[in-house]
PDB file of N, CA and C in Angstrom:
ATOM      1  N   UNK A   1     -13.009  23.971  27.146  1.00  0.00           N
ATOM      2  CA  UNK A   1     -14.339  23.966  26.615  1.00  0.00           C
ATOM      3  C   UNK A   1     -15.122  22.836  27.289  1.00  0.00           C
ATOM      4  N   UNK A   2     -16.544  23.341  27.950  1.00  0.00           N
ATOM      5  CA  UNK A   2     -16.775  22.416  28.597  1.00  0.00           C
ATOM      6  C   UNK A   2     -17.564  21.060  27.292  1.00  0.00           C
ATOM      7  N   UNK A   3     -19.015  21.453  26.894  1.00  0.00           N
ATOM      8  CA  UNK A   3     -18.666  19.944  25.966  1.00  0.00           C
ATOM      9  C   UNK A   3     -18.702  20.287  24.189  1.00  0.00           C
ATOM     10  N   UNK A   4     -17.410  18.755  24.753  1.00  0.00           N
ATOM     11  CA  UNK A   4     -17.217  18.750  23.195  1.00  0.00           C
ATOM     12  C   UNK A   4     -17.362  18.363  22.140  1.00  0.00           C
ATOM     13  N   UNK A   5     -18.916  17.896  22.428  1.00  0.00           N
ATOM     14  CA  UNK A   5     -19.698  17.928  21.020  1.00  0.00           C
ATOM     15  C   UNK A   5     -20.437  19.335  20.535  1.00  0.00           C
ATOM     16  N   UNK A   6     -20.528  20.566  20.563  1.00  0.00           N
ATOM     17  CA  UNK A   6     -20.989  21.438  20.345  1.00  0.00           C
ATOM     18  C   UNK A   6     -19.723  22.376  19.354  1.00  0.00           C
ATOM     19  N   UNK A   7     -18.493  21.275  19.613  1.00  0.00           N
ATOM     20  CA  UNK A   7     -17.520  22.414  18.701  1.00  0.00           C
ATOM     21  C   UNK A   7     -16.557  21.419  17.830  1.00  0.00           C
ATOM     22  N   UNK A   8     -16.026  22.244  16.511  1.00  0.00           N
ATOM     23  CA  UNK A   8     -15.613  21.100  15.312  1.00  0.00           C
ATOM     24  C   UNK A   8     -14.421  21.904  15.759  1.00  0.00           C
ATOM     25  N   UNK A   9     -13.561  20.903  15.544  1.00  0.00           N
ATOM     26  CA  UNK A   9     -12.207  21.552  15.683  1.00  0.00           C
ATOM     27  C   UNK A   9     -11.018  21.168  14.307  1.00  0.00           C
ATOM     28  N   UNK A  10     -10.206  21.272  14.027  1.00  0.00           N
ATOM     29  CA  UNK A  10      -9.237  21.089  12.849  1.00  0.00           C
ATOM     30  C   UNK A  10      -8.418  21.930  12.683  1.00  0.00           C
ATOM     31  N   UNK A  11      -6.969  21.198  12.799  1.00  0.00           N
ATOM     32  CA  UNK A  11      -5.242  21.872  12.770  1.00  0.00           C
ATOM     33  C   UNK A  11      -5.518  22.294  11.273  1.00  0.00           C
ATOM     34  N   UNK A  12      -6.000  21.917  10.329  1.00  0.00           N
ATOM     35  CA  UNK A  12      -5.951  22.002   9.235  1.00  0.00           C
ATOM     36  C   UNK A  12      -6.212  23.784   8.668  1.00  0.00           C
ATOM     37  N   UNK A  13      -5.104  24.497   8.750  1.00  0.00           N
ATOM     38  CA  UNK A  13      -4.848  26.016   8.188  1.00  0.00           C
ATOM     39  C   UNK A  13      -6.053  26.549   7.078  1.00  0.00           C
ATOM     40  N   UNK A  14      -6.095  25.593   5.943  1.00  0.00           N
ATOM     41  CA  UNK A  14      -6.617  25.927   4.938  1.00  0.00           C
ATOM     42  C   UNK A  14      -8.368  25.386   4.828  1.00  0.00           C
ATOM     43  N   UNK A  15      -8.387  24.836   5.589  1.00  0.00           N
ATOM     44  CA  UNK A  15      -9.757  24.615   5.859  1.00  0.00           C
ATOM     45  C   UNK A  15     -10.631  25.183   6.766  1.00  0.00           C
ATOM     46  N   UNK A  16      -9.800  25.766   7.747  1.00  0.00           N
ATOM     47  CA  UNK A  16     -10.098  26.755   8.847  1.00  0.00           C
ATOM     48  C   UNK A  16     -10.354  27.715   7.866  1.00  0.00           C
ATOM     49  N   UNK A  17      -9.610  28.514   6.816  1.00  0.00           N
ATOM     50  CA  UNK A  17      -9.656  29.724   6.444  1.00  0.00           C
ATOM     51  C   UNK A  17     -10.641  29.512   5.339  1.00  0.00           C
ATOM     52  N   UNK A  18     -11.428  28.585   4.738  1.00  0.00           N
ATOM     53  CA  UNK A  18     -12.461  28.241   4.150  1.00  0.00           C
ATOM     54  C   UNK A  18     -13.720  28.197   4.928  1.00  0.00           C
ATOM     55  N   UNK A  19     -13.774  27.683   5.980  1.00  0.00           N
ATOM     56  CA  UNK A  19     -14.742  27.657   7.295  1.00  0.00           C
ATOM     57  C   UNK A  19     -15.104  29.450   7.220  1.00  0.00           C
ATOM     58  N   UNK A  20     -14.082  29.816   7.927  1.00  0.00           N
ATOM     59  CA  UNK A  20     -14.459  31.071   8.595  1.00  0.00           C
ATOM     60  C   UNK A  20     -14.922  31.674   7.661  1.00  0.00           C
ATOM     61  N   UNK A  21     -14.555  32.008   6.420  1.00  0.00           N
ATOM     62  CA  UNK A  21     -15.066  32.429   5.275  1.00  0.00           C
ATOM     63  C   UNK A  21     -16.196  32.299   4.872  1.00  0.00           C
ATOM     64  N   UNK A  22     -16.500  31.199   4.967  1.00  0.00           N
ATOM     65  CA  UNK A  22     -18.121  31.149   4.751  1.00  0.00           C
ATOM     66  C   UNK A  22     -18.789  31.116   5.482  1.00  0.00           C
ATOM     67  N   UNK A  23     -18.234  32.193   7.054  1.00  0.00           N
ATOM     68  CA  UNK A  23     -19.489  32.106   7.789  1.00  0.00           C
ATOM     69  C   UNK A  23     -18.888  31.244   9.092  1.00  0.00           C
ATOM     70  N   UNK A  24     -18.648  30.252   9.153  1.00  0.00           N
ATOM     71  CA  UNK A  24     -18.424  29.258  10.771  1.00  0.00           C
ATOM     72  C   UNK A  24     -17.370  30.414  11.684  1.00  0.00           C
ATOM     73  N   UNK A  25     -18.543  30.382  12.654  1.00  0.00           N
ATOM     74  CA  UNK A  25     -18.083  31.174  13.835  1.00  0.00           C
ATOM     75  C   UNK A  25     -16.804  30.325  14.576  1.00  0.00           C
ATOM     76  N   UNK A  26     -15.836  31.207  14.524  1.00  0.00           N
ATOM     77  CA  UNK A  26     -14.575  30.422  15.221  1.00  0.00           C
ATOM     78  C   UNK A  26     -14.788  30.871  16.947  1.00  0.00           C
ATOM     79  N   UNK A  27     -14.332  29.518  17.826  1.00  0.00           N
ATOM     80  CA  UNK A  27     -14.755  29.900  19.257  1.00  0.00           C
ATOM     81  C   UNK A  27     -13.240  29.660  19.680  1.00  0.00           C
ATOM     82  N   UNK A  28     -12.523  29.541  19.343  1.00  0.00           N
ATOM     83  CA  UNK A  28     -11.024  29.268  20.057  1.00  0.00           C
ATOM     84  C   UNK A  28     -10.471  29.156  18.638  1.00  0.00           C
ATOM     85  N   UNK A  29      -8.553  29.266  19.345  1.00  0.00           N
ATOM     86  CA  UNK A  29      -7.450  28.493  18.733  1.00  0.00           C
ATOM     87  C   UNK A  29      -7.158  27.957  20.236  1.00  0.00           C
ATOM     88  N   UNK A  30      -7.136  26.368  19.801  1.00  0.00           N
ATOM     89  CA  UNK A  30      -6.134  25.620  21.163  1.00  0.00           C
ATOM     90  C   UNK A  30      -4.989  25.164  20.752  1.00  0.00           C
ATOM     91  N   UNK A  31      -3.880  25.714  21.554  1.00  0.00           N
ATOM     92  CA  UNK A  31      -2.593  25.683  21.395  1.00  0.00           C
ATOM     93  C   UNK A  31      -2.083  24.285  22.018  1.00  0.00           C
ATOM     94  N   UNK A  32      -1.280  23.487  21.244  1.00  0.00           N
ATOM     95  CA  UNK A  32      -0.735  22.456  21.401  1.00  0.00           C
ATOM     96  C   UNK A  32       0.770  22.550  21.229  1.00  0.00           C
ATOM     97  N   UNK A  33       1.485  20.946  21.884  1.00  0.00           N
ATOM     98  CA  UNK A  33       2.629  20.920  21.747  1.00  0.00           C
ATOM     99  C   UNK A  33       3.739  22.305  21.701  1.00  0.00           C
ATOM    100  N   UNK A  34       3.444  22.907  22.961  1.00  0.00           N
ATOM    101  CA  UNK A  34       4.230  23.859  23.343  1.00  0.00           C
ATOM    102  C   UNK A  34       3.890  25.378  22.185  1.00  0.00           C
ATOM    103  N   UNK A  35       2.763  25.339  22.022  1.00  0.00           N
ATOM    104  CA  UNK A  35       2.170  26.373  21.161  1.00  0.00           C
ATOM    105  C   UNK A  35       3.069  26.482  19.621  1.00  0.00           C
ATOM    106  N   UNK A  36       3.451  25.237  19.034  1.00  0.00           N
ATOM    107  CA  UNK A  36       4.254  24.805  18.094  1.00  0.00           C
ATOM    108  C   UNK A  36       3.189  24.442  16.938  1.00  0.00           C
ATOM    109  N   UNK A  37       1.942  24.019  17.178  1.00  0.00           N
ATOM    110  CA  UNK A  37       1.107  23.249  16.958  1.00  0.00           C
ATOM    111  C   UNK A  37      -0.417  23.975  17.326  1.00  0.00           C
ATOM    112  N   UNK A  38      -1.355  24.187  16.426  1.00  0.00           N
ATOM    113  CA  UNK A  38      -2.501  25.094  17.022  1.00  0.00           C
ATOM    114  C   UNK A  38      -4.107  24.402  16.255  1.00  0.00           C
ATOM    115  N   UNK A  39      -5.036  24.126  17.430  1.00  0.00           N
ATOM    116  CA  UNK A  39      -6.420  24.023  16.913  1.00  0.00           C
ATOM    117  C   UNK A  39      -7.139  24.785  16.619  1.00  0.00           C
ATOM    118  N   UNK A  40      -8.340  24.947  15.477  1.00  0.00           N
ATOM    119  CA  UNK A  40      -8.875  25.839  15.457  1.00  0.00           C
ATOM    120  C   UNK A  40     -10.300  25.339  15.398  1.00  0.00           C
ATOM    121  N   UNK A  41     -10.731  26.006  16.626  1.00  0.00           N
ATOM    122  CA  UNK A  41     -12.585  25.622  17.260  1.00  0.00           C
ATOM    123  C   UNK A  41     -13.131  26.272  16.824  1.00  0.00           C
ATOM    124  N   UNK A  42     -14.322  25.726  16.029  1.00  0.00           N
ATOM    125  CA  UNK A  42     -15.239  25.796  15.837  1.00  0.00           C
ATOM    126  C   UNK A  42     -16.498  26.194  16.154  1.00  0.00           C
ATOM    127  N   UNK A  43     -17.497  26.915  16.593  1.00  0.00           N
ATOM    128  CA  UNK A  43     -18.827  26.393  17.028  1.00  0.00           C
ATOM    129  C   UNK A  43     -19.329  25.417  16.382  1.00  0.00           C
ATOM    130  N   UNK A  44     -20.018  24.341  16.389  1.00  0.00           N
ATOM    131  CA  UNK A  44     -20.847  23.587  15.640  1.00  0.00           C
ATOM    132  C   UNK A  44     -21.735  24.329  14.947  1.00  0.00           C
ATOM    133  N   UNK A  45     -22.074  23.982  13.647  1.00  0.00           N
ATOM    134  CA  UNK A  45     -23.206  24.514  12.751  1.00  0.00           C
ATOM    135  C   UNK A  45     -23.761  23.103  11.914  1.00  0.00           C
ATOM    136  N   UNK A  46     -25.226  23.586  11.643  1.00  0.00           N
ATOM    137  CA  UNK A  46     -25.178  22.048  10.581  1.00  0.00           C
ATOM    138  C   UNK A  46     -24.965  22.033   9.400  1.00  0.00           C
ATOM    139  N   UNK A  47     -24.008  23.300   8.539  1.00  0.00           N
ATOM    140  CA  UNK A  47     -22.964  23.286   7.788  1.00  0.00           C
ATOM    141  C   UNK A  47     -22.205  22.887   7.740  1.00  0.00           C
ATOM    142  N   UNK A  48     -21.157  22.730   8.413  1.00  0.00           N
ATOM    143  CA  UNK A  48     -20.344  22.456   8.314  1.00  0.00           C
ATOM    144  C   UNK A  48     -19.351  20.997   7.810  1.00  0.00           C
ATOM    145  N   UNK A  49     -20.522  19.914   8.389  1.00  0.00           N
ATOM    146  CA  UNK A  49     -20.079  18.487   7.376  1.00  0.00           C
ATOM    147  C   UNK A  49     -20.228  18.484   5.609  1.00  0.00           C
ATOM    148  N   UNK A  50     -21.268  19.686   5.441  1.00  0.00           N
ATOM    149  CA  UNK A  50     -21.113  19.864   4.376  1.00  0.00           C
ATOM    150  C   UNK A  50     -19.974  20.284   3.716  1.00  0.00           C
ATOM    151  N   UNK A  51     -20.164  21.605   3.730  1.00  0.00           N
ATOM    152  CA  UNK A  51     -18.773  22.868   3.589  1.00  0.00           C
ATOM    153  C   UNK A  51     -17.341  21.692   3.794  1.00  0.00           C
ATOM    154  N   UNK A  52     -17.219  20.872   4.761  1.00  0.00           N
ATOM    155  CA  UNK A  52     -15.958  20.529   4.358  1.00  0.00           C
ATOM    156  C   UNK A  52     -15.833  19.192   3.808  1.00  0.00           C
ATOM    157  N   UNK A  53     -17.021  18.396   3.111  1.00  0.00           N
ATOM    158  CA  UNK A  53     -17.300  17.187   1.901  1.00  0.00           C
ATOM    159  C   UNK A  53     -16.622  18.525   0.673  1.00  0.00           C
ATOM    160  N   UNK A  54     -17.901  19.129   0.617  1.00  0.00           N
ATOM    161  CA  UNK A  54     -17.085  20.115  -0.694  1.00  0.00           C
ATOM    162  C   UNK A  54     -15.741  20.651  -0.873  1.00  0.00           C
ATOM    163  N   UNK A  55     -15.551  21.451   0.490  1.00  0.00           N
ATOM    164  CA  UNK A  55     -14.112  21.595   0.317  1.00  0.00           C
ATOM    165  C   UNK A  55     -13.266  20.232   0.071  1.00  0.00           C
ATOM    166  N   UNK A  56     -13.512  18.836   0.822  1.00  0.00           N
ATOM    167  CA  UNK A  56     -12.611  17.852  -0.090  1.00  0.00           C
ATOM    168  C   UNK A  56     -12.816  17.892  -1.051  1.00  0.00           C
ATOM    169  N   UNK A  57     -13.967  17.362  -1.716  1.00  0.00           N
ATOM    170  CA  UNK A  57     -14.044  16.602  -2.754  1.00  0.00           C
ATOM    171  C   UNK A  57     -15.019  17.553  -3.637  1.00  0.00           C
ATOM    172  N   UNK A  58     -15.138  19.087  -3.296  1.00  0.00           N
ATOM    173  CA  UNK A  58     -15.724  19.591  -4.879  1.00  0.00           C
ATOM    174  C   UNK A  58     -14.889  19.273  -6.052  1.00  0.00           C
ATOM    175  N   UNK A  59     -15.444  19.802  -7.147  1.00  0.00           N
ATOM    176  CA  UNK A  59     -14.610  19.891  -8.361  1.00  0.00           C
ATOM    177  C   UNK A  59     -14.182  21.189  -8.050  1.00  0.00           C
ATOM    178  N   UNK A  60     -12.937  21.311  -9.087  1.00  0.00           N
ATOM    179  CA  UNK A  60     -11.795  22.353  -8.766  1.00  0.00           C
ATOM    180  C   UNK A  60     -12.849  23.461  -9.198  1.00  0.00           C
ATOM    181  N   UNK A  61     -13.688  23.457 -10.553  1.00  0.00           N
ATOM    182  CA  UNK A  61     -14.527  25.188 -10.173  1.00  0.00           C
ATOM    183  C   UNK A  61     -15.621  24.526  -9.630  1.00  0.00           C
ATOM    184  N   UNK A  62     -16.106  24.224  -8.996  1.00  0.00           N
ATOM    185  CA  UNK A  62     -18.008  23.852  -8.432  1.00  0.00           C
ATOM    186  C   UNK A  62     -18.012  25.220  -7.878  1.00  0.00           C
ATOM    187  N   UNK A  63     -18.996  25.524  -7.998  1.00  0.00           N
ATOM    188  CA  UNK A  63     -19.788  26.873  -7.597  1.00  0.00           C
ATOM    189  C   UNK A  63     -19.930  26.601  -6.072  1.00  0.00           C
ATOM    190  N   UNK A  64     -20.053  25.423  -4.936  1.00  0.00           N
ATOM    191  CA  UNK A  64     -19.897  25.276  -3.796  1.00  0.00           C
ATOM    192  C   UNK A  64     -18.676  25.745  -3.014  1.00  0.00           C
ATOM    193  N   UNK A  65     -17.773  25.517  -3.508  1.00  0.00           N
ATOM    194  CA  UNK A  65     -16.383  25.963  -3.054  1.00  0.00           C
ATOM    195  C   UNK A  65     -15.784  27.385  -3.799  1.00  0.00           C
ATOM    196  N   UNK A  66     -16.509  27.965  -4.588  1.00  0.00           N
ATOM    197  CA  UNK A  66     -16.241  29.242  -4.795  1.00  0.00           C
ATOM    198  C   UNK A  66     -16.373  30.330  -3.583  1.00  0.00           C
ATOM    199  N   UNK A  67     -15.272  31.101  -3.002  1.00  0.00           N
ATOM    200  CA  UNK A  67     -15.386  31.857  -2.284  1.00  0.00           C
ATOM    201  C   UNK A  67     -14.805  33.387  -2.933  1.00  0.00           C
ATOM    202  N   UNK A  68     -15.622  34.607  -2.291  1.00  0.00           N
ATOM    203  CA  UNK A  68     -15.288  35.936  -2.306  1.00  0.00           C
ATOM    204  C   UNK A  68     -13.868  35.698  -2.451  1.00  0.00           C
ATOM    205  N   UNK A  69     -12.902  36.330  -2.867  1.00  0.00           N
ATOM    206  CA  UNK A  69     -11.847  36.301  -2.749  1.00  0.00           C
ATOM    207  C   UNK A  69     -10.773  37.428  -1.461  1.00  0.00           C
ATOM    208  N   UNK A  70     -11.793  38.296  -1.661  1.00  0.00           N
ATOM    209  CA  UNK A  70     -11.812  39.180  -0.284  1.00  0.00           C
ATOM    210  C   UNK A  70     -12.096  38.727   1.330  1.00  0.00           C
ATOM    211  N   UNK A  71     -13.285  37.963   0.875  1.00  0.00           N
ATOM    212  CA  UNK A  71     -13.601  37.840   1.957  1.00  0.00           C
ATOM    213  C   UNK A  71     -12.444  36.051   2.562  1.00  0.00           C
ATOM    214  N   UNK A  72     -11.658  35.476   1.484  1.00  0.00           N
ATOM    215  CA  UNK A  72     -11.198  34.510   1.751  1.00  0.00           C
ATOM    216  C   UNK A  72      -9.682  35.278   2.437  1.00  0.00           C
ATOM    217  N   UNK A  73      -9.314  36.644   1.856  1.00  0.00           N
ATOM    218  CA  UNK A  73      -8.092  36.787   2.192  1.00  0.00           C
ATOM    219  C   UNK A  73      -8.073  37.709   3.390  1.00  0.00           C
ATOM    220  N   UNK A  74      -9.325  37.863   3.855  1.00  0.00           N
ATOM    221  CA  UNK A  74      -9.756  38.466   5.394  1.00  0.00           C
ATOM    222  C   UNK A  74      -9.934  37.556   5.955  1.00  0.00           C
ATOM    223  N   UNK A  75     -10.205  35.969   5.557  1.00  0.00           N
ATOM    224  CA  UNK A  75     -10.154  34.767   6.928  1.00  0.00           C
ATOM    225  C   UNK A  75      -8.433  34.936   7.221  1.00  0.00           C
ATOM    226  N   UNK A  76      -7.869  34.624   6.185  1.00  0.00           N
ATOM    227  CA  UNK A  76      -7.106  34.120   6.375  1.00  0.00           C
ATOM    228  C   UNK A  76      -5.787  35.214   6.937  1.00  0.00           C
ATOM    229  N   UNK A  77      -6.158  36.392   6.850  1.00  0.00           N
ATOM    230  CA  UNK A  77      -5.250  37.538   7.945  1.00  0.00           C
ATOM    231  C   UNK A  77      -6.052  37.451   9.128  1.00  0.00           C
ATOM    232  N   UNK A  78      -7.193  37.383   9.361  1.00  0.00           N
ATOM    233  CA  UNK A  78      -7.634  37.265  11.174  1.00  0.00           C
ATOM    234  C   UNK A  78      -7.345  36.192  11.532  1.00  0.00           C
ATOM    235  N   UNK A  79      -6.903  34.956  10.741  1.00  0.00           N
ATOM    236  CA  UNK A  79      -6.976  33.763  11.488  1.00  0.00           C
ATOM    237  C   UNK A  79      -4.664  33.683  11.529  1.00  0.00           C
ATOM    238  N   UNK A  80      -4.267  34.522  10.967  1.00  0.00           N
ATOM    239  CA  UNK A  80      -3.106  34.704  11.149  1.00  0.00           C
ATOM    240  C   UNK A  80      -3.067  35.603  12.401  1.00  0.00           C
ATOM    241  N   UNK A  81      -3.513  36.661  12.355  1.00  0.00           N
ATOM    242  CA  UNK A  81      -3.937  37.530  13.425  1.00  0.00           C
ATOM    243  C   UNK A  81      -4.349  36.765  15.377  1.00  0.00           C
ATOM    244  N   UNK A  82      -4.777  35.945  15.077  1.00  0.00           N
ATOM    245  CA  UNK A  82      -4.945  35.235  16.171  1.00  0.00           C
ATOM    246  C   UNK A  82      -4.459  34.524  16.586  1.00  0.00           C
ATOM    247  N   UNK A  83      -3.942  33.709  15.341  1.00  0.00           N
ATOM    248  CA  UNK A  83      -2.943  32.425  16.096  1.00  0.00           C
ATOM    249  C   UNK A  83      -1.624  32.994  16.474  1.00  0.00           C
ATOM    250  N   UNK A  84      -1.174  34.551  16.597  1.00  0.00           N
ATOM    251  CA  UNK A  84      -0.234  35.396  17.118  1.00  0.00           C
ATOM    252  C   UNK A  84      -0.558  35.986  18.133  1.00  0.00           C
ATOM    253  N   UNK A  85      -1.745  35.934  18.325  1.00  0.00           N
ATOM    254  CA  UNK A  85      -2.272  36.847  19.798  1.00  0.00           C
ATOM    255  C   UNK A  85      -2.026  35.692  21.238  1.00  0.00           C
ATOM    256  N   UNK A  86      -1.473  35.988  22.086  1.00  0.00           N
ATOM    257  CA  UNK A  86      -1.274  35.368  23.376  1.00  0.00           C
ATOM    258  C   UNK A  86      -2.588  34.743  24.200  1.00  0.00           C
ATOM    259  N   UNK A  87      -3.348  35.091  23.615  1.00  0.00           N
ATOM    260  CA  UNK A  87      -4.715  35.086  25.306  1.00  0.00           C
ATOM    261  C   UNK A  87      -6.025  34.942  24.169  1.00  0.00           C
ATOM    262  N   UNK A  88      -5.894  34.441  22.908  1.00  0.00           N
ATOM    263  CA  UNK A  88      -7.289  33.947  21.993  1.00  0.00           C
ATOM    264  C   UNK A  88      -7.602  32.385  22.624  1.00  0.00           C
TER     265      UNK A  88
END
């Protein structure tokens, strides 16, 4: 990726699958440590420092961190889906 301030990146599984869910366009997985280990890029949005303050630190129901439940368990099979594909 050429620069890399235009993209948020984070190993973090469950925050990726909160991201994508609400929307943050994923531009890569970068594979690390012998593809043992995987990033997941981001595009930049100016959501996103938000979206993941809330995801830390909402309250367990805040209406901010409420997601579709569908649409949370479709991040989280495409983003399984990819980090299995060879050439994402």
């Amino acid at each position: 990726m050429k620069n890399k301030n235009i993209y948020f990146r984070t190993a973090n599984f469950n925050l990726a699958s909160f991201l994508f869910a609400k929307g943050i366009e994923l531009a890569n997985i970068d594979r690390l440590d012998n593809q043992k280990r995987q990033t997941f890029v981001f595009v930049e949005n100016p959501q996103i420092e938000e979206l993941i303050h809330e995801f830390s630190f909402a309250q367990e129901n805040g209406e901010e961190v409420m997601v579709d439940a569908r649409k949370l368990i479709y991040a989280i099979k495409q983003l399984k889906e990819k980090l299995y594909q060879t050439n994402y």
